[in-house]
PDB file of N, CA and C in Angstrom:
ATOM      1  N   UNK A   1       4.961   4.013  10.114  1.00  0.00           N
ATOM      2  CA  UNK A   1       4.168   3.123   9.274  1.00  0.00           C
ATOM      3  C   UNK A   1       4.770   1.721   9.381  1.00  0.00           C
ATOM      4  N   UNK A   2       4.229   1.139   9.872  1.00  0.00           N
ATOM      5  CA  UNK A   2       4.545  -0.622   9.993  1.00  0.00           C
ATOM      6  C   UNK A   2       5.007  -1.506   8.767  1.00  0.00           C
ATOM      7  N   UNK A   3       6.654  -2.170   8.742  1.00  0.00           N
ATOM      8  CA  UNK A   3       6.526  -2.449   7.467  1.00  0.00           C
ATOM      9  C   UNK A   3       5.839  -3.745   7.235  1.00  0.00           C
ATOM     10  N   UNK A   4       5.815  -4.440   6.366  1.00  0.00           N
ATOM     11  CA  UNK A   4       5.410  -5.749   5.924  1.00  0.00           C
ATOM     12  C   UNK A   4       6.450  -6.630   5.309  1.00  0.00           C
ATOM     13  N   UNK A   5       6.591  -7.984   5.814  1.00  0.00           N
ATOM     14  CA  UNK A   5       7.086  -9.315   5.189  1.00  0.00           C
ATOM     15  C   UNK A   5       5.981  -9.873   4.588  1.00  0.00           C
ATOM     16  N   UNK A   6       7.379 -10.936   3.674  1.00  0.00           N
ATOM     17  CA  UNK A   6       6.210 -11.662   3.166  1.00  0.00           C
ATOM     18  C   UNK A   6       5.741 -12.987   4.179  1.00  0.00           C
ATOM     19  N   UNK A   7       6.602 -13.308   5.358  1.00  0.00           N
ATOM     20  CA  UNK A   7       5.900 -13.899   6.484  1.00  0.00           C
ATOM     21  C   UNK A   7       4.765 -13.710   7.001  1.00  0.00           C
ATOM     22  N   UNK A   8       4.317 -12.050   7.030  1.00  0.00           N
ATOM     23  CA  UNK A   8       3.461 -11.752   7.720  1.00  0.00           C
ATOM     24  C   UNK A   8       2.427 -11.151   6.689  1.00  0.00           C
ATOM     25  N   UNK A   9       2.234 -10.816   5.202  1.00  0.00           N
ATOM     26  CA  UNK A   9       1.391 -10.329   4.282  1.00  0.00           C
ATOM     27  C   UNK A   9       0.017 -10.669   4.430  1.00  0.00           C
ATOM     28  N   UNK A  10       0.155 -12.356   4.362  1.00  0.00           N
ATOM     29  CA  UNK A  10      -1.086 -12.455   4.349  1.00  0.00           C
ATOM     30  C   UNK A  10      -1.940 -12.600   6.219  1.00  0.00           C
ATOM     31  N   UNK A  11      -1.384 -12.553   6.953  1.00  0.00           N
ATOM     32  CA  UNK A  11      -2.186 -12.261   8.322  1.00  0.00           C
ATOM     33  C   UNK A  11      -2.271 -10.765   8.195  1.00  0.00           C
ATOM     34  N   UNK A  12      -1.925  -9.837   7.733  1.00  0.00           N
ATOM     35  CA  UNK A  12      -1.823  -8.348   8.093  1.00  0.00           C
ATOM     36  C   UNK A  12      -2.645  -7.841   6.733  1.00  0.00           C
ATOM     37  N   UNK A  13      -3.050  -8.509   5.979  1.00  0.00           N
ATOM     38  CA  UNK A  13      -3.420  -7.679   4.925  1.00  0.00           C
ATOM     39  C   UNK A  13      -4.428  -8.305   3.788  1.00  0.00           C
ATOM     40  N   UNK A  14      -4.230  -9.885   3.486  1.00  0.00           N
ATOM     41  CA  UNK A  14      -5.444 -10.775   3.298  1.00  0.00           C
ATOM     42  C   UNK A  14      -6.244 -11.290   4.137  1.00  0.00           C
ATOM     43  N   UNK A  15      -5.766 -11.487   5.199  1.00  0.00           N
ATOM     44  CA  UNK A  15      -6.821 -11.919   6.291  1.00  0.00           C
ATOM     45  C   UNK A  15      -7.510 -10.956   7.056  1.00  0.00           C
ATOM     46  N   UNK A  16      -7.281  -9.015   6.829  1.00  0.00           N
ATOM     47  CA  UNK A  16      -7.599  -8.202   7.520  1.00  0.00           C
ATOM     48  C   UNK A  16      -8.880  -8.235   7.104  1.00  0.00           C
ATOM     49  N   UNK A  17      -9.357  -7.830   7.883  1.00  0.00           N
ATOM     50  CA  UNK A  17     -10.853  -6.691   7.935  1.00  0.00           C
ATOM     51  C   UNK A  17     -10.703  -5.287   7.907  1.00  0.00           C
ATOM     52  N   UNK A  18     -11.679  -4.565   7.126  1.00  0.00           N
ATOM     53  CA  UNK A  18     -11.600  -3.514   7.024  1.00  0.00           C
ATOM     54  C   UNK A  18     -10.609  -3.053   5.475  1.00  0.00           C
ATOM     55  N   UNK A  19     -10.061  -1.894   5.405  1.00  0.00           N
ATOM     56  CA  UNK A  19      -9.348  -0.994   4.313  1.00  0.00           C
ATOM     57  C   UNK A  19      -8.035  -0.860   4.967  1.00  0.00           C
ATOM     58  N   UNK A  20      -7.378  -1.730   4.002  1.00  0.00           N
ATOM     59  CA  UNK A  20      -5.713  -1.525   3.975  1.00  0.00           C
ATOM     60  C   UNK A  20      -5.147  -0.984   2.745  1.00  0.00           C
ATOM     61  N   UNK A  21      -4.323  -0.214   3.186  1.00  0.00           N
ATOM     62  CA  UNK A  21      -3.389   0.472   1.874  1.00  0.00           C
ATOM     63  C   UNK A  21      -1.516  -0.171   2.542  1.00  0.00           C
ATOM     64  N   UNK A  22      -1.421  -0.763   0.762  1.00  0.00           N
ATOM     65  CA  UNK A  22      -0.298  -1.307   1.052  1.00  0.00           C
ATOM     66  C   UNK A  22       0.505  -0.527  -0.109  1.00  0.00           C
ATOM     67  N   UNK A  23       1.931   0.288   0.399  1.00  0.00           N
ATOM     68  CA  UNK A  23       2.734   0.472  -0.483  1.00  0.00           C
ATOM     69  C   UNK A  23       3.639  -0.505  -0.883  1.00  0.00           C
ATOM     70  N   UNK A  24       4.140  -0.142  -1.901  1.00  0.00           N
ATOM     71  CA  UNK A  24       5.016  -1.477  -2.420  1.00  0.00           C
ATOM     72  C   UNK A  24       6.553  -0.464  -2.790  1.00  0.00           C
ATOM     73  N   UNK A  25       7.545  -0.206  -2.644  1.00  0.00           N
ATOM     74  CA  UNK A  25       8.972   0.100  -2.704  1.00  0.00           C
ATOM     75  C   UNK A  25       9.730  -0.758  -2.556  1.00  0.00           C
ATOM     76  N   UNK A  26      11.228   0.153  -2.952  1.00  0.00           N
ATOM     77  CA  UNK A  26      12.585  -0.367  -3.082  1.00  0.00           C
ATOM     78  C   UNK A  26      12.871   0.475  -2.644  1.00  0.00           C
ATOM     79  N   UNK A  27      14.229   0.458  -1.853  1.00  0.00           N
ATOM     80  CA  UNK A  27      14.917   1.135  -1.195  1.00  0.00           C
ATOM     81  C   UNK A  27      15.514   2.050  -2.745  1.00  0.00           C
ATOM     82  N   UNK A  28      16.037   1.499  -4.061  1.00  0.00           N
ATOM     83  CA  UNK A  28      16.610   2.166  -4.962  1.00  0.00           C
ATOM     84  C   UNK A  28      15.720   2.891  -5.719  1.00  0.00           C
ATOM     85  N   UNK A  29      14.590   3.164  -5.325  1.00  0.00           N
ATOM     86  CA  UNK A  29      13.033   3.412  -6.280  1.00  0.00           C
ATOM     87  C   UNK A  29      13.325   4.897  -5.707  1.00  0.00           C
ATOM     88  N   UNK A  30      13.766   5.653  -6.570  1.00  0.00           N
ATOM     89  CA  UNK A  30      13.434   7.538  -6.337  1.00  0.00           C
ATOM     90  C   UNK A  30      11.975   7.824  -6.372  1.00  0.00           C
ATOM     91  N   UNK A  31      11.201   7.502  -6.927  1.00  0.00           N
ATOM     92  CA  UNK A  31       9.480   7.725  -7.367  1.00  0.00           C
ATOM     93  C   UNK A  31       8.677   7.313  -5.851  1.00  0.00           C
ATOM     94  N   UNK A  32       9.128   6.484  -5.087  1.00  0.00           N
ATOM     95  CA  UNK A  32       8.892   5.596  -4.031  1.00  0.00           C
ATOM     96  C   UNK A  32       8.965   6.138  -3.132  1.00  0.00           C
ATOM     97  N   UNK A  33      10.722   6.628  -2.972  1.00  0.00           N
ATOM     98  CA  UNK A  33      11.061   7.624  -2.000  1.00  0.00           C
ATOM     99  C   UNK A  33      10.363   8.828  -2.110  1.00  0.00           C
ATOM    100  N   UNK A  34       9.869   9.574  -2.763  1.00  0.00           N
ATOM    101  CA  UNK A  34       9.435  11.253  -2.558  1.00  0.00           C
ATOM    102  C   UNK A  34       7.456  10.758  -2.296  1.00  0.00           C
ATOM    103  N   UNK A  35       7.253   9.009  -2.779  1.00  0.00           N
ATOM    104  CA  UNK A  35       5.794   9.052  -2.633  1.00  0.00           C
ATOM    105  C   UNK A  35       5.842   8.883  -1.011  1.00  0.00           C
ATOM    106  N   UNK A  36       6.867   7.977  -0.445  1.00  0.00           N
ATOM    107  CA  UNK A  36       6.598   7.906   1.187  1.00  0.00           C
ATOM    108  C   UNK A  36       6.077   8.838   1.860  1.00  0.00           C
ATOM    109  N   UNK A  37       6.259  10.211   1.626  1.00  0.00           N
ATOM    110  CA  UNK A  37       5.789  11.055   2.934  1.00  0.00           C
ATOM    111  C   UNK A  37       4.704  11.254   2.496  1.00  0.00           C
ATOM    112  N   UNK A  38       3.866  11.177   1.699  1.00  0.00           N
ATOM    113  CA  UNK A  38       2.550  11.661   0.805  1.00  0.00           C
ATOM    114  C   UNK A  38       1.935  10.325   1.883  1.00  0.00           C
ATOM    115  N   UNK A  39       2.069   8.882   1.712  1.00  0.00           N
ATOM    116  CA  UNK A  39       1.738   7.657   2.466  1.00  0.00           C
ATOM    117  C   UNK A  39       1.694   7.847   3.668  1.00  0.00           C
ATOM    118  N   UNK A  40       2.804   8.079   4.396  1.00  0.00           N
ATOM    119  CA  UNK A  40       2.624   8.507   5.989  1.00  0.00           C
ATOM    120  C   UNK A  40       2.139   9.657   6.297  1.00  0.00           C
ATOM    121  N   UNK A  41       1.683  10.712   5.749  1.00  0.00           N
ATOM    122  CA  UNK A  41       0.536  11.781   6.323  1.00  0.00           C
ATOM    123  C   UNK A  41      -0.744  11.308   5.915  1.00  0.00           C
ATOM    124  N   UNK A  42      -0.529  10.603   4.948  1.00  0.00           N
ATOM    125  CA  UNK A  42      -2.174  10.347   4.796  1.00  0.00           C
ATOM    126  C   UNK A  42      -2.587   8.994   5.873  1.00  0.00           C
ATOM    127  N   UNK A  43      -1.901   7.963   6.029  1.00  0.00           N
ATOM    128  CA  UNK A  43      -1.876   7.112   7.370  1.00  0.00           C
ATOM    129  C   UNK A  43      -1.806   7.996   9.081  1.00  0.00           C
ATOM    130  N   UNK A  44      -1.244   8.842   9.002  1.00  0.00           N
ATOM    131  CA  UNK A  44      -1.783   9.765  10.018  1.00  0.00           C
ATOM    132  C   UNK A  44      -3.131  10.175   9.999  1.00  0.00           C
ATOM    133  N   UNK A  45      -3.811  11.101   8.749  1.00  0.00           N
ATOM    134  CA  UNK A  45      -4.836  11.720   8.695  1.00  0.00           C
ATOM    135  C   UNK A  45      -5.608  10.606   8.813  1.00  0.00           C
ATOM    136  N   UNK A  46      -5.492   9.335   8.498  1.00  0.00           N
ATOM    137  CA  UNK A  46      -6.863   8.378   8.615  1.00  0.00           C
ATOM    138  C   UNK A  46      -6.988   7.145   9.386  1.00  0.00           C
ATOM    139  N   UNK A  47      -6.136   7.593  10.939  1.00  0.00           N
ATOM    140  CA  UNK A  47      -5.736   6.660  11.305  1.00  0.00           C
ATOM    141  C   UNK A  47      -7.196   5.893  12.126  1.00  0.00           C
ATOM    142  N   UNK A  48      -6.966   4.884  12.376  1.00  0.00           N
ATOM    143  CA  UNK A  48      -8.160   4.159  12.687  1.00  0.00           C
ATOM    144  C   UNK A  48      -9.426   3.588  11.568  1.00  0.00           C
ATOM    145  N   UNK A  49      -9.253   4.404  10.678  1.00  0.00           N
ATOM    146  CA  UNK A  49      -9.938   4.251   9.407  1.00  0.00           C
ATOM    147  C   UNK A  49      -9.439   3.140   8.392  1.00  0.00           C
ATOM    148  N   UNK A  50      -8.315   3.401   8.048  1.00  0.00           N
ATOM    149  CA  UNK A  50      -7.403   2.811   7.133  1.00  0.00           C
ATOM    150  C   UNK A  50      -6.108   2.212   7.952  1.00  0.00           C
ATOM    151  N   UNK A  51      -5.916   0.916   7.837  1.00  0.00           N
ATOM    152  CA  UNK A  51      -4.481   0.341   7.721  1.00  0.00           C
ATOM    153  C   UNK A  51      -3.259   0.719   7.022  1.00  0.00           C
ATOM    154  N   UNK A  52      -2.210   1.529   7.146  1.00  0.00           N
ATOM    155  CA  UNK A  52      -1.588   1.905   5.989  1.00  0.00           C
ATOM    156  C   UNK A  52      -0.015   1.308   6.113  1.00  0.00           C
ATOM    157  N   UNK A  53       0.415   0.266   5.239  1.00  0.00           N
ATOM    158  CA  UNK A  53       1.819  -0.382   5.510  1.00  0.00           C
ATOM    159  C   UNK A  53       2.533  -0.054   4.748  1.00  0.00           C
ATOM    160  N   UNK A  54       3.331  -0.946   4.261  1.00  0.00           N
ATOM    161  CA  UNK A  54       4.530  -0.771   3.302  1.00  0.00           C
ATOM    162  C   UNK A  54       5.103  -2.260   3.871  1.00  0.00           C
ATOM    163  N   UNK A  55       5.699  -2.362   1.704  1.00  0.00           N
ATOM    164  CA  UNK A  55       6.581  -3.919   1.794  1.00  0.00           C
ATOM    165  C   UNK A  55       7.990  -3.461   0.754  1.00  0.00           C
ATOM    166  N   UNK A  56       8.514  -3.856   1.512  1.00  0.00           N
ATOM    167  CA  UNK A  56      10.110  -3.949   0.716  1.00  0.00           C
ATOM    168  C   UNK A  56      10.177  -4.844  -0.964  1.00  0.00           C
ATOM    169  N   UNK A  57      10.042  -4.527  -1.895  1.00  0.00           N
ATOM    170  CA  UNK A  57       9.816  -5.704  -2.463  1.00  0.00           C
ATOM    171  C   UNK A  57      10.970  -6.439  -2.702  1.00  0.00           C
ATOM    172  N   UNK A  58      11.917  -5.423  -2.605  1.00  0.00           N
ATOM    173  CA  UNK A  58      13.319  -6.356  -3.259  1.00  0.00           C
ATOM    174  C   UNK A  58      13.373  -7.290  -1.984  1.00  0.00           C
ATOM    175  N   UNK A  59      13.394  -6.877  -0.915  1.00  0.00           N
ATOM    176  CA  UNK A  59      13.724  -7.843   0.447  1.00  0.00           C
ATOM    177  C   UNK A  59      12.663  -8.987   0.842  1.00  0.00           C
ATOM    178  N   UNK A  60      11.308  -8.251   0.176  1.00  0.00           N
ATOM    179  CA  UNK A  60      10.249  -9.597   0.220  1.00  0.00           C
ATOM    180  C   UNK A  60       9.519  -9.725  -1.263  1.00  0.00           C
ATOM    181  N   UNK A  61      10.255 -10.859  -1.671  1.00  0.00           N
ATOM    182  CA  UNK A  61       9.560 -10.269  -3.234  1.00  0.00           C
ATOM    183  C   UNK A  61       7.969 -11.325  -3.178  1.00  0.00           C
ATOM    184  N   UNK A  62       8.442 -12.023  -2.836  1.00  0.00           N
ATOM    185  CA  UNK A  62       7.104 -13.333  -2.628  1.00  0.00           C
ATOM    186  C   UNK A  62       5.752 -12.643  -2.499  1.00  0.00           C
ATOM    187  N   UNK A  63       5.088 -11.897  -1.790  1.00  0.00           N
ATOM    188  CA  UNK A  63       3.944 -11.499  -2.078  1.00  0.00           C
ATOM    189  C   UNK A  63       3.843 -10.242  -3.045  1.00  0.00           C
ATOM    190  N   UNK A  64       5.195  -9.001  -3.162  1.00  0.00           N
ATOM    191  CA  UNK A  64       4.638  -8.502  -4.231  1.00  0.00           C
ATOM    192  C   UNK A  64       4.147  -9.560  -5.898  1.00  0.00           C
ATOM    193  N   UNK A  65       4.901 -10.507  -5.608  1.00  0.00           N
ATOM    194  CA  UNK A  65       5.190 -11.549  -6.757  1.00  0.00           C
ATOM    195  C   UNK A  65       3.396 -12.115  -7.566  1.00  0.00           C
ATOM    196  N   UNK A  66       3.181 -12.821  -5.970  1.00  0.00           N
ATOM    197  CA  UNK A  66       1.479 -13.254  -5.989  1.00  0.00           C
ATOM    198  C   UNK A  66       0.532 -12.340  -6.086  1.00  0.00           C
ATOM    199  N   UNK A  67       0.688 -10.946  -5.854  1.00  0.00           N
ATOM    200  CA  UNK A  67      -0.061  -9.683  -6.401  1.00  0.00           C
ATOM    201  C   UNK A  67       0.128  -9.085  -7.911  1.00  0.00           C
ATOM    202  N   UNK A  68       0.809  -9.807  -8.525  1.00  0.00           N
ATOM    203  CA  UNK A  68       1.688  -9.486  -9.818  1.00  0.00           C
ATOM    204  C   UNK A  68       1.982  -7.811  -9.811  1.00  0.00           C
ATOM    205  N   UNK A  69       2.471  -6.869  -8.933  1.00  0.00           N
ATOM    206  CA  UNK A  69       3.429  -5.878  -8.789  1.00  0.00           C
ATOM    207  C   UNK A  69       4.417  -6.029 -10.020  1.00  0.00           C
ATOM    208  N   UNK A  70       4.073  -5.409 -10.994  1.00  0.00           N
ATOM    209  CA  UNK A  70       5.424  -5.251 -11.928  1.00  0.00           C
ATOM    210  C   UNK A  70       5.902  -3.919 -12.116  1.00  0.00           C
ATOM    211  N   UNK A  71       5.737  -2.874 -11.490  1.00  0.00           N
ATOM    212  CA  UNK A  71       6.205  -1.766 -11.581  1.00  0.00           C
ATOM    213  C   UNK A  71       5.869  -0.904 -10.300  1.00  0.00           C
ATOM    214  N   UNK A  72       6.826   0.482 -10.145  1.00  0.00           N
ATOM    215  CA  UNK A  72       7.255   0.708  -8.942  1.00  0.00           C
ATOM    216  C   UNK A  72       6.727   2.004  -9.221  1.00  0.00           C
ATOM    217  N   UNK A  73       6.882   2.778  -8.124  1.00  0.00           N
ATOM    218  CA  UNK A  73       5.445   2.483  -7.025  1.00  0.00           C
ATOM    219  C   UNK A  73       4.435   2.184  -7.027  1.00  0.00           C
ATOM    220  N   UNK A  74       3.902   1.078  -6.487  1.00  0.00           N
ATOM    221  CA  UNK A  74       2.365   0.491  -6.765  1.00  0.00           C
ATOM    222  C   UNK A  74       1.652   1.057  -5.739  1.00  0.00           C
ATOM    223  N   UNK A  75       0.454   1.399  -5.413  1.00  0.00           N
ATOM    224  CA  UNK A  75      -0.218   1.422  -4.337  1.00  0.00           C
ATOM    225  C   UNK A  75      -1.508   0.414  -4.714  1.00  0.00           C
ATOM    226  N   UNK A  76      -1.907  -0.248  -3.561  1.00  0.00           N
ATOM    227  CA  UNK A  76      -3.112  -1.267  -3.508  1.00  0.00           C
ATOM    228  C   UNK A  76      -3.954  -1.135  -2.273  1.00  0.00           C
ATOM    229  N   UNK A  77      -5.068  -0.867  -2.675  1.00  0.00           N
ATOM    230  CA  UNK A  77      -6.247  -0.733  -1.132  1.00  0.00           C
ATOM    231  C   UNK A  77      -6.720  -2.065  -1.229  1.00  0.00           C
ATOM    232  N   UNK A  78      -6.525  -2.690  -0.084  1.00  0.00           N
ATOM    233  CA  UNK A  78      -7.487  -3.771  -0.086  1.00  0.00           C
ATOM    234  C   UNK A  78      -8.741  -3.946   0.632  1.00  0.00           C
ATOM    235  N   UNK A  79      -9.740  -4.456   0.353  1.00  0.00           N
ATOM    236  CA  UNK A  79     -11.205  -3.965   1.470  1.00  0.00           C
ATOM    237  C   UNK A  79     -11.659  -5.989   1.949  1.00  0.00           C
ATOM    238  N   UNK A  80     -11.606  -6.018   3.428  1.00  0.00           N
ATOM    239  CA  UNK A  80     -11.432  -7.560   3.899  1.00  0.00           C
ATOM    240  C   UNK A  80     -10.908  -8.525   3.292  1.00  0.00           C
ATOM    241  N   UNK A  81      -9.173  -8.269   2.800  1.00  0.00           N
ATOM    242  CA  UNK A  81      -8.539  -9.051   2.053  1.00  0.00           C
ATOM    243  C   UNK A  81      -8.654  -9.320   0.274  1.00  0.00           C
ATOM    244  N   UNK A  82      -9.727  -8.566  -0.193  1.00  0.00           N
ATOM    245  CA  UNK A  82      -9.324  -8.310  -1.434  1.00  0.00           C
ATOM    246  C   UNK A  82      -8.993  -6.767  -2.188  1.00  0.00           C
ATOM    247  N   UNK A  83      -8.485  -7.180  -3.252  1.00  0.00           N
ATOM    248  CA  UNK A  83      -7.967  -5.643  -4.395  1.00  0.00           C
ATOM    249  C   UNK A  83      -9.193  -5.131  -4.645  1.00  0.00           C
ATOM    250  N   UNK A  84      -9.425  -3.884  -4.130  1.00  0.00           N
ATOM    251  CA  UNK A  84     -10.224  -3.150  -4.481  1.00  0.00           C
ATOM    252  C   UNK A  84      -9.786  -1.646  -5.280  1.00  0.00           C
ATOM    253  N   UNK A  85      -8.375  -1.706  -5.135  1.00  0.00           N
ATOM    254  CA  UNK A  85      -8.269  -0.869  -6.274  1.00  0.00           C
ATOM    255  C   UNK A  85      -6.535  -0.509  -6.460  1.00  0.00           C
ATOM    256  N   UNK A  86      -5.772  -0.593  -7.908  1.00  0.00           N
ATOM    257  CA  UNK A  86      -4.654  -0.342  -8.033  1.00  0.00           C
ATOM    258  C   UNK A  86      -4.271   0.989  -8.072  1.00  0.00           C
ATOM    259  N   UNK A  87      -3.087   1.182  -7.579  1.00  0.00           N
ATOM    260  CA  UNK A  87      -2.385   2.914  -8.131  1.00  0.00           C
ATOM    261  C   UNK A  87      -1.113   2.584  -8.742  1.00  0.00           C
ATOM    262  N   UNK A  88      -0.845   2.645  -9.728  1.00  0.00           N
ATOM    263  CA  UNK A  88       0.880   2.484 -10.350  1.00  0.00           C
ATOM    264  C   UNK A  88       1.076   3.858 -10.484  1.00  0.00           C
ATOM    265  N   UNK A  89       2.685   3.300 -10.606  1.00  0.00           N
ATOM    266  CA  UNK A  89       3.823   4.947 -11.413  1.00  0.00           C
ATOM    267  C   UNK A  89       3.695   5.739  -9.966  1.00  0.00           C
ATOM    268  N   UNK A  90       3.669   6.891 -10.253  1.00  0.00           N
ATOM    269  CA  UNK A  90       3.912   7.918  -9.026  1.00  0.00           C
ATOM    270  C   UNK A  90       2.450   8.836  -8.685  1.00  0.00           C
ATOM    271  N   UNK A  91       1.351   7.347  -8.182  1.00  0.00           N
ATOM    272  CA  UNK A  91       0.333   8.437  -8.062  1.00  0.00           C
ATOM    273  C   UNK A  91       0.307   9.563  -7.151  1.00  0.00           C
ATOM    274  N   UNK A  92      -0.767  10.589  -7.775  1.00  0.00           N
ATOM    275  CA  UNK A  92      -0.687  11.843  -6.921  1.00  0.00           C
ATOM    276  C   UNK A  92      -1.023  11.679  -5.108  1.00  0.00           C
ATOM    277  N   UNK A  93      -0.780  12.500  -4.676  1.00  0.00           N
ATOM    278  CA  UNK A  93      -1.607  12.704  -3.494  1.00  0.00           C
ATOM    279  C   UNK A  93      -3.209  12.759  -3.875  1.00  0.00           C
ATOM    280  N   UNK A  94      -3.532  13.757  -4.885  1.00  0.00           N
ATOM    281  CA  UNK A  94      -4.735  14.056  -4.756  1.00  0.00           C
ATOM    282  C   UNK A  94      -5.605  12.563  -5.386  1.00  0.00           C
ATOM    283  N   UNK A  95      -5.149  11.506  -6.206  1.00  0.00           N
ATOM    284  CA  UNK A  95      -5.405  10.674  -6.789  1.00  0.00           C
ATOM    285  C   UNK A  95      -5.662   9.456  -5.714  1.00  0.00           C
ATOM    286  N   UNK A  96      -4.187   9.901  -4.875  1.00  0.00           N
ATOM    287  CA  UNK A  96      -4.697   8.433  -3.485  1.00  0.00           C
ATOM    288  C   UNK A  96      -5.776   8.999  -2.815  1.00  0.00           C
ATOM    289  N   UNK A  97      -5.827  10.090  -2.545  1.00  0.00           N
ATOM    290  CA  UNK A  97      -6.908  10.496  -1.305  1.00  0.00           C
ATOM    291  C   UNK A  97      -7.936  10.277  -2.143  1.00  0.00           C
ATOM    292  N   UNK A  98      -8.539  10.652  -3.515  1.00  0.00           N
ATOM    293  CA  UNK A  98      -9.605  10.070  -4.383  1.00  0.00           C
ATOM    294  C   UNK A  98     -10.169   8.725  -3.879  1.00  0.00           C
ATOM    295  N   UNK A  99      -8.989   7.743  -4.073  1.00  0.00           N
ATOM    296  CA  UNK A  99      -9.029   6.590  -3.485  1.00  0.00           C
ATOM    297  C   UNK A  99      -9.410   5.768  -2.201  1.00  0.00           C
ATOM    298  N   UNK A 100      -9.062   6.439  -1.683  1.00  0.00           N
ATOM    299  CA  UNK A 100      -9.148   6.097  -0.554  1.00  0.00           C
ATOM    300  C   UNK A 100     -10.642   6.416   0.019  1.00  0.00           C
ATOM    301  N   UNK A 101     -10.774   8.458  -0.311  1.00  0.00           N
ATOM    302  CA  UNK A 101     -12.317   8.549   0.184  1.00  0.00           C
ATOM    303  C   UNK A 101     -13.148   7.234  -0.630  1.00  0.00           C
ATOM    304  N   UNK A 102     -12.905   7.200  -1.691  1.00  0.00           N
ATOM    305  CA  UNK A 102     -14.235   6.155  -2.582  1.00  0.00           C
ATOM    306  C   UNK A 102     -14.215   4.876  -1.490  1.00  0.00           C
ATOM    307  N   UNK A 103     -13.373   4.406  -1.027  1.00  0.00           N
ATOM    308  CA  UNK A 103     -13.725   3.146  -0.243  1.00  0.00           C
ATOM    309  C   UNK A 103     -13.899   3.143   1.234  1.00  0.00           C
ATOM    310  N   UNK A 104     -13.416   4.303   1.526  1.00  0.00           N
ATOM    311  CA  UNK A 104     -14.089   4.750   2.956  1.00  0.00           C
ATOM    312  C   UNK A 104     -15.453   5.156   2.838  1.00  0.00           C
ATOM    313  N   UNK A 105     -16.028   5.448   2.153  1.00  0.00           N
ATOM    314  CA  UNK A 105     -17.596   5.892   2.138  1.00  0.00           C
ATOM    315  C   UNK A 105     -18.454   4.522   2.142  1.00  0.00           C
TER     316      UNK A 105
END
């Protein structure tokens, strides 16, 4: 899964086209860590469909900052550069894939 700076946020993820899912972690985030592999199988299962990244926030805080991210793990789909829908806390698997089908359809 490709990570994200905040150099590169907005070419990779406001300026995209199409459905991006951006995770947001800390390397010290336990909730974060056990959501990663739930993120990278589901970026497998939908590949070509969905964009699926990840941003460091402690290492790039600047765009979680301008997204106002105040709590960990966030998930955010964006559909041609805007929020089309938040996930906080430790959403489920079954809750992202919810997600995700609704904006893939």
């Amino acid at each position: 899964m490709p990570a994200l700076t905040d150099a590169d946020f907005d070419a990779r993820v406001v300026d995209a086209r199409g459905l991006v899912l951006v995770d947001f972690w800390a390397p010290w985030c336990e909730p974060c860590a056990r959501l990663s592999p739930t993120v990278e199988a589901l970026a497998s299962e939908h590949a070509g469909a969905v964009t699926v990244t990840a941003i460091d926030v402690e290492a790039h805080p600047a765009a979680p900052a301008r997204h106002a991210v105040l709590s960990l793990p966030t998930v955010i789909l964006f559909r041609d550069g805007a929020e089309v829908e938040r996930l906080t806390g430790s959403p489920s698997e079954k809750r992202i894939r919810r997600a995700l089908e609704k904006h893939l359809t």
